[in-house]
N, C-alpha and C. Protein backbone atom coordinates (compact mmCIF):
# COMPACT_ATOMS: atom_id res chain seq x y z
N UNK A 1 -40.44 -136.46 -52.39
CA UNK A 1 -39.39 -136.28 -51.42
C UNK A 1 -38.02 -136.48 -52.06
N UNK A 2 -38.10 -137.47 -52.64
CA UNK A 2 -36.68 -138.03 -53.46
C UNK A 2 -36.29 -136.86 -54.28
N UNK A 3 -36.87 -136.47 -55.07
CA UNK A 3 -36.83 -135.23 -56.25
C UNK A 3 -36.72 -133.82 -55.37
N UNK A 4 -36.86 -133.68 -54.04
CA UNK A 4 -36.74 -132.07 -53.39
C UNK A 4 -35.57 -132.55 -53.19
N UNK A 5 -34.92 -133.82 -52.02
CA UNK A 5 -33.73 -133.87 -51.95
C UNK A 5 -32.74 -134.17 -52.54
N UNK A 6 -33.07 -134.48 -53.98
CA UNK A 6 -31.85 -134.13 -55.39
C UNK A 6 -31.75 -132.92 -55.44
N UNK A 7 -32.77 -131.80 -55.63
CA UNK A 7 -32.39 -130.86 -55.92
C UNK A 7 -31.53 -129.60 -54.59
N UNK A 8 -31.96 -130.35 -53.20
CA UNK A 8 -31.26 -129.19 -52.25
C UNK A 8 -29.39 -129.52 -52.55
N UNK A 9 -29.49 -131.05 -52.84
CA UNK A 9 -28.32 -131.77 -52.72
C UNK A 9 -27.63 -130.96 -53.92
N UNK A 10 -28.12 -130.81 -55.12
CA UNK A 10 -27.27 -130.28 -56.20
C UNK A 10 -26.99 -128.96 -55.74
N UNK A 11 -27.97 -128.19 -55.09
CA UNK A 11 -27.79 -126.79 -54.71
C UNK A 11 -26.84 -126.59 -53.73
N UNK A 12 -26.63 -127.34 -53.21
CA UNK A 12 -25.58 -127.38 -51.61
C UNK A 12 -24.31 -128.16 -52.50
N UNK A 13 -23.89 -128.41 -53.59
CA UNK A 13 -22.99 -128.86 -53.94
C UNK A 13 -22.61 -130.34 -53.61
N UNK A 14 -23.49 -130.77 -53.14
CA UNK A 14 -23.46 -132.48 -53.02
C UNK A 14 -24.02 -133.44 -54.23
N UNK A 15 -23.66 -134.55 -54.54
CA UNK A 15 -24.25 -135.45 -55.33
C UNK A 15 -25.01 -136.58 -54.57
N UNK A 16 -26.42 -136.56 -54.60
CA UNK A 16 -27.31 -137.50 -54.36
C UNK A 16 -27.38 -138.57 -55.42
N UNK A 17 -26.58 -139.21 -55.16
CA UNK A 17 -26.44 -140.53 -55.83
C UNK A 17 -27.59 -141.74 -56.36
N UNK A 18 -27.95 -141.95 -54.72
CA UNK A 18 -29.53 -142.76 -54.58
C UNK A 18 -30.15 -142.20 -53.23
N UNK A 19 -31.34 -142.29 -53.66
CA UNK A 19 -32.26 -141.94 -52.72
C UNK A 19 -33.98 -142.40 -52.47
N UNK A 20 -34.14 -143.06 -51.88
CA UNK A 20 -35.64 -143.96 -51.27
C UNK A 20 -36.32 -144.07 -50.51
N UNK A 21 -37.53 -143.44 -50.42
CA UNK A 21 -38.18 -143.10 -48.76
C UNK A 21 -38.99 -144.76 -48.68
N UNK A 22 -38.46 -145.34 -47.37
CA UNK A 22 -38.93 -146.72 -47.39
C UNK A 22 -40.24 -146.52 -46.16
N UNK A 23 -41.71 -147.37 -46.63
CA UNK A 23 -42.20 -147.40 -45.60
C UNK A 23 -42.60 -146.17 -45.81
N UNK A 24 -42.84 -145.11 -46.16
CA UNK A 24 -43.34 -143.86 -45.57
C UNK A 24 -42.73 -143.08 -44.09
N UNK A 25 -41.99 -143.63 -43.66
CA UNK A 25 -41.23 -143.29 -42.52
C UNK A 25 -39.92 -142.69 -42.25
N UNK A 26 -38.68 -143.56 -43.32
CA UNK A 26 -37.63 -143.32 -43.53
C UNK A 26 -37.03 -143.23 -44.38
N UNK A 27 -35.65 -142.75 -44.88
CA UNK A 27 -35.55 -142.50 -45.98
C UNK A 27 -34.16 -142.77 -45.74
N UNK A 28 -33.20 -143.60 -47.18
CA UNK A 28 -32.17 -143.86 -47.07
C UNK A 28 -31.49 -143.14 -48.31
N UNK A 29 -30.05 -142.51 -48.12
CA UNK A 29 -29.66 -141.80 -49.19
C UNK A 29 -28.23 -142.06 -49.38
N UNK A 30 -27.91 -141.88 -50.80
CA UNK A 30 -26.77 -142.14 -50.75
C UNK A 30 -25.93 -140.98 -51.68
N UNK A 31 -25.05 -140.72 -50.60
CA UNK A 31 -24.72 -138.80 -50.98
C UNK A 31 -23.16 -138.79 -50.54
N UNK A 32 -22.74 -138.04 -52.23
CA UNK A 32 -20.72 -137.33 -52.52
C UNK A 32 -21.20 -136.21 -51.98
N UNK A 33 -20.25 -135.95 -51.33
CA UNK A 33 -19.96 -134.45 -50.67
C UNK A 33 -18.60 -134.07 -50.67
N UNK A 34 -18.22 -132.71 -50.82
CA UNK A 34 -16.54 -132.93 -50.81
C UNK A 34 -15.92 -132.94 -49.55
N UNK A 35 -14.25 -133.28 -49.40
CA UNK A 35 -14.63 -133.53 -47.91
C UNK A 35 -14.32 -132.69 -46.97
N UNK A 36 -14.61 -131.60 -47.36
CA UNK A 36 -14.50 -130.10 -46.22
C UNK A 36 -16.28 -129.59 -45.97
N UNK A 37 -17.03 -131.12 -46.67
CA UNK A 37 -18.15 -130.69 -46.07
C UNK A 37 -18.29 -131.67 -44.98
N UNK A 38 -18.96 -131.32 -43.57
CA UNK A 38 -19.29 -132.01 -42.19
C UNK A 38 -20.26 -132.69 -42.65
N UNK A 39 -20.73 -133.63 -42.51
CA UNK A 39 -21.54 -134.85 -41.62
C UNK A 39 -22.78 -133.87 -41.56
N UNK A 40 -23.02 -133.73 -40.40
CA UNK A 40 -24.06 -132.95 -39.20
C UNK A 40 -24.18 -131.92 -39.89
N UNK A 41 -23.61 -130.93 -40.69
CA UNK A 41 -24.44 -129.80 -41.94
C UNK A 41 -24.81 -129.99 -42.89
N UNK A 42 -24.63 -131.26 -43.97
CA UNK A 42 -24.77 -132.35 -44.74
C UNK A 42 -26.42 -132.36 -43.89
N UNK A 43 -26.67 -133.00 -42.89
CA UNK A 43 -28.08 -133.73 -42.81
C UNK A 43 -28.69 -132.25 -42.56
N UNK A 44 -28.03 -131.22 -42.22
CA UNK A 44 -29.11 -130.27 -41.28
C UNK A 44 -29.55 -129.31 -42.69
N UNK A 45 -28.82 -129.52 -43.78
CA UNK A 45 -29.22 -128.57 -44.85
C UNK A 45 -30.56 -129.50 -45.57
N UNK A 46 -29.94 -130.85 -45.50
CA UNK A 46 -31.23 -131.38 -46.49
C UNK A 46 -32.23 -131.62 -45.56
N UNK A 47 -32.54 -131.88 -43.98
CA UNK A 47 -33.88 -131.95 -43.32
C UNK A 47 -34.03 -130.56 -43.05
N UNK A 48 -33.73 -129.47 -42.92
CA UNK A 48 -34.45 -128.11 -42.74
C UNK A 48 -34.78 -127.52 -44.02
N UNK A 49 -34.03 -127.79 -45.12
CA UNK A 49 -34.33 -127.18 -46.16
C UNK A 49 -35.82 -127.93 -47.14
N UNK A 50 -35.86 -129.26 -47.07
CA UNK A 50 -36.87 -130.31 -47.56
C UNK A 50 -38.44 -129.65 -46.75
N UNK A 51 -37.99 -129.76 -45.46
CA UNK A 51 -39.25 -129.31 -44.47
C UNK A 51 -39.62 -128.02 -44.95
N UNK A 52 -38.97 -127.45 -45.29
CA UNK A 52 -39.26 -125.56 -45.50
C UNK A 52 -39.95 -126.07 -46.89
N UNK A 53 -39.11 -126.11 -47.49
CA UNK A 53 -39.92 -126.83 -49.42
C UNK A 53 -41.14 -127.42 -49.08
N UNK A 54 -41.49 -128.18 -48.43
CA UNK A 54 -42.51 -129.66 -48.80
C UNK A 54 -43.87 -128.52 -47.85
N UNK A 55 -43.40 -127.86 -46.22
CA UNK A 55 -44.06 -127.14 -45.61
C UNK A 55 -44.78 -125.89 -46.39
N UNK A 56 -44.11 -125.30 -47.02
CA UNK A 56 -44.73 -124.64 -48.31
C UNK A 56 -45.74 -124.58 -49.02
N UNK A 57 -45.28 -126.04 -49.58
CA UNK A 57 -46.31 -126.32 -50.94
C UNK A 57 -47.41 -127.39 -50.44
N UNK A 58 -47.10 -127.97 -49.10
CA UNK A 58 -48.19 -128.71 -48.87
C UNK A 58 -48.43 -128.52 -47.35
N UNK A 59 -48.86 -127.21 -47.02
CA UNK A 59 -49.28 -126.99 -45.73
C UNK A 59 -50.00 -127.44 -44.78
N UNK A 60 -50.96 -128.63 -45.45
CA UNK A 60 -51.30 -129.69 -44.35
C UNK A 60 -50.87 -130.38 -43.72
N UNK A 61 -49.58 -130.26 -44.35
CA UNK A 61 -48.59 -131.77 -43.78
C UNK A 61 -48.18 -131.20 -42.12
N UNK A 62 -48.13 -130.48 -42.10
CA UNK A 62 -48.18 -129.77 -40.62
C UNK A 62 -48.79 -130.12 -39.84
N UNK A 63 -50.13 -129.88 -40.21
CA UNK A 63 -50.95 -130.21 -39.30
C UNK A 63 -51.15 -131.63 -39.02
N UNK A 64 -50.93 -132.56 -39.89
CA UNK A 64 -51.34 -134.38 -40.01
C UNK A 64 -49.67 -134.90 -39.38
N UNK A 65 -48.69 -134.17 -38.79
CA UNK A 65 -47.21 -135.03 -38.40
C UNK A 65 -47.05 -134.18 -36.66
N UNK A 66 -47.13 -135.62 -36.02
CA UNK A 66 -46.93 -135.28 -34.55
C UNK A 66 -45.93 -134.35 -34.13
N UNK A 67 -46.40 -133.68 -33.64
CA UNK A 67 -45.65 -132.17 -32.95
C UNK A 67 -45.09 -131.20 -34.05
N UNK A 68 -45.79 -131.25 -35.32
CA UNK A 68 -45.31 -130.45 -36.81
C UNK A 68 -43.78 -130.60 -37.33
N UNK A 69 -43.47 -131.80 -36.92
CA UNK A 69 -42.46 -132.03 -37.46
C UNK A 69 -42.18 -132.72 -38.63
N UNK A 70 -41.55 -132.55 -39.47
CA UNK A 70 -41.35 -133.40 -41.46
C UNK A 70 -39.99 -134.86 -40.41
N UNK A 71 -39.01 -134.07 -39.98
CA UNK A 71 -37.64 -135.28 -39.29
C UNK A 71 -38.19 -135.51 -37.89
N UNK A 72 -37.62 -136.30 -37.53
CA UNK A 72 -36.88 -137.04 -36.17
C UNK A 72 -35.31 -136.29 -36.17
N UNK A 73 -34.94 -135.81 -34.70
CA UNK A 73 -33.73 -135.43 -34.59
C UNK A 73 -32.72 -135.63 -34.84
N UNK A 74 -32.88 -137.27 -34.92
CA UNK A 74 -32.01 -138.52 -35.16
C UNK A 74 -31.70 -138.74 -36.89
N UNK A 75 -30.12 -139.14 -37.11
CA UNK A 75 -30.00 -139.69 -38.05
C UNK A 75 -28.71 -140.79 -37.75
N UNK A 76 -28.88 -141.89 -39.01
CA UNK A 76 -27.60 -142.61 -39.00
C UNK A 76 -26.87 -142.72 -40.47
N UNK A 77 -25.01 -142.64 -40.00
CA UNK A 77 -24.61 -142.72 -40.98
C UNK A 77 -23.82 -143.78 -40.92
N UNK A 78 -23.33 -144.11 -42.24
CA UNK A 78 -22.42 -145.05 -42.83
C UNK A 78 -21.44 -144.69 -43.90
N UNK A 79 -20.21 -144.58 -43.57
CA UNK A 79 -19.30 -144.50 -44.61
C UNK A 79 -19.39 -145.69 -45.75
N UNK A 80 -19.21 -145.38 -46.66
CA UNK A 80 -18.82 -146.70 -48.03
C UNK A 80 -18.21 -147.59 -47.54
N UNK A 81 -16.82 -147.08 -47.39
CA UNK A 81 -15.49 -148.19 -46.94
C UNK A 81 -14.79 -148.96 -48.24
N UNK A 82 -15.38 -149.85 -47.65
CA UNK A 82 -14.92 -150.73 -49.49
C UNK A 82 -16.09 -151.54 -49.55
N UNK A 83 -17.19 -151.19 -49.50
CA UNK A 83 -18.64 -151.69 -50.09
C UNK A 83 -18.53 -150.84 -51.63
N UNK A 84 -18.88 -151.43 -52.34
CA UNK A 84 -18.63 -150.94 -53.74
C UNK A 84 -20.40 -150.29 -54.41
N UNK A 85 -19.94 -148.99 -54.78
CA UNK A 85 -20.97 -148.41 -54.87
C UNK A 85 -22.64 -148.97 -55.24
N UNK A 86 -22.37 -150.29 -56.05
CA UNK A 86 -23.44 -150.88 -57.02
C UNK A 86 -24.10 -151.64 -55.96
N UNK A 87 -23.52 -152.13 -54.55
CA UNK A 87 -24.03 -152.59 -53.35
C UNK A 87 -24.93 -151.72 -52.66
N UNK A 88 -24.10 -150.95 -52.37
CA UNK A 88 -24.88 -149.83 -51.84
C UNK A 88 -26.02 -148.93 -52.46
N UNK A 89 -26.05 -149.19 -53.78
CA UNK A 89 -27.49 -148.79 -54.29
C UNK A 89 -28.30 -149.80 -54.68
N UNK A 90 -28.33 -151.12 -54.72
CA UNK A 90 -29.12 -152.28 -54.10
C UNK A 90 -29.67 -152.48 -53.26
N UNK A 91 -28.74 -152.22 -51.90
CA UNK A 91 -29.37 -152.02 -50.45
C UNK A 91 -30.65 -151.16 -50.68
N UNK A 92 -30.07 -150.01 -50.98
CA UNK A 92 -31.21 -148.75 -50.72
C UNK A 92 -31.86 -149.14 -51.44
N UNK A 93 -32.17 -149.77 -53.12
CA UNK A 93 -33.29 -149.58 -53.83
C UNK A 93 -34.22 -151.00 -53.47
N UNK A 94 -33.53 -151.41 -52.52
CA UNK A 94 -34.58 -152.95 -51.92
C UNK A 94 -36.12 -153.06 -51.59
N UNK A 95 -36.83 -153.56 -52.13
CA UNK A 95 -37.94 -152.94 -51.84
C UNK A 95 -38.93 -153.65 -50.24
């Protein structure tokens, strides 16, 4: 998962910084975008595009995820602020 969403991220012109699917459930990322890119097309390129990739190459996964879905509709974000980057990839790489 980590390795599809480096690569949609480089393709969409974003930098995936860090990235960690915790739990098997969720996944926390930490992603440069420039800033004439939105929020809400930011998440909708890397969960439709990951699902199309992963749906592909592993077509069971369809069938084994309630209602054939890879996401939840839902996401949350967090700006940096002045959390300093080396924090914020601690957080995420926490095990």
């Amino acid at each position: 998962m980590e390795e599809v969403l480096k690569t949609i991220a480089d393709q969409s012109g974003y930098q995936l910084l860090t990235a960690r699917v915790h739990d098997g459930d969720h996944v926390h990322l930490f992603v440069s975008a420039p800033p004439k890119v939105s929020i809400p097309e930011m998440v909708r390129v890397l969960k439709c595009n990951s699902a199309k990739l992963l749906f592909e190459e592993f077509s069971m996964l369809k069938e084994k995820l309630w209602g054939g879905h890879l996401w939840s509709e839902g996401y949350a974000v967090r700006t940096a602020g002045v959390v300093t980057s080396s924090k914020i990839e601690e957080y995420i790489n926490r095990a």
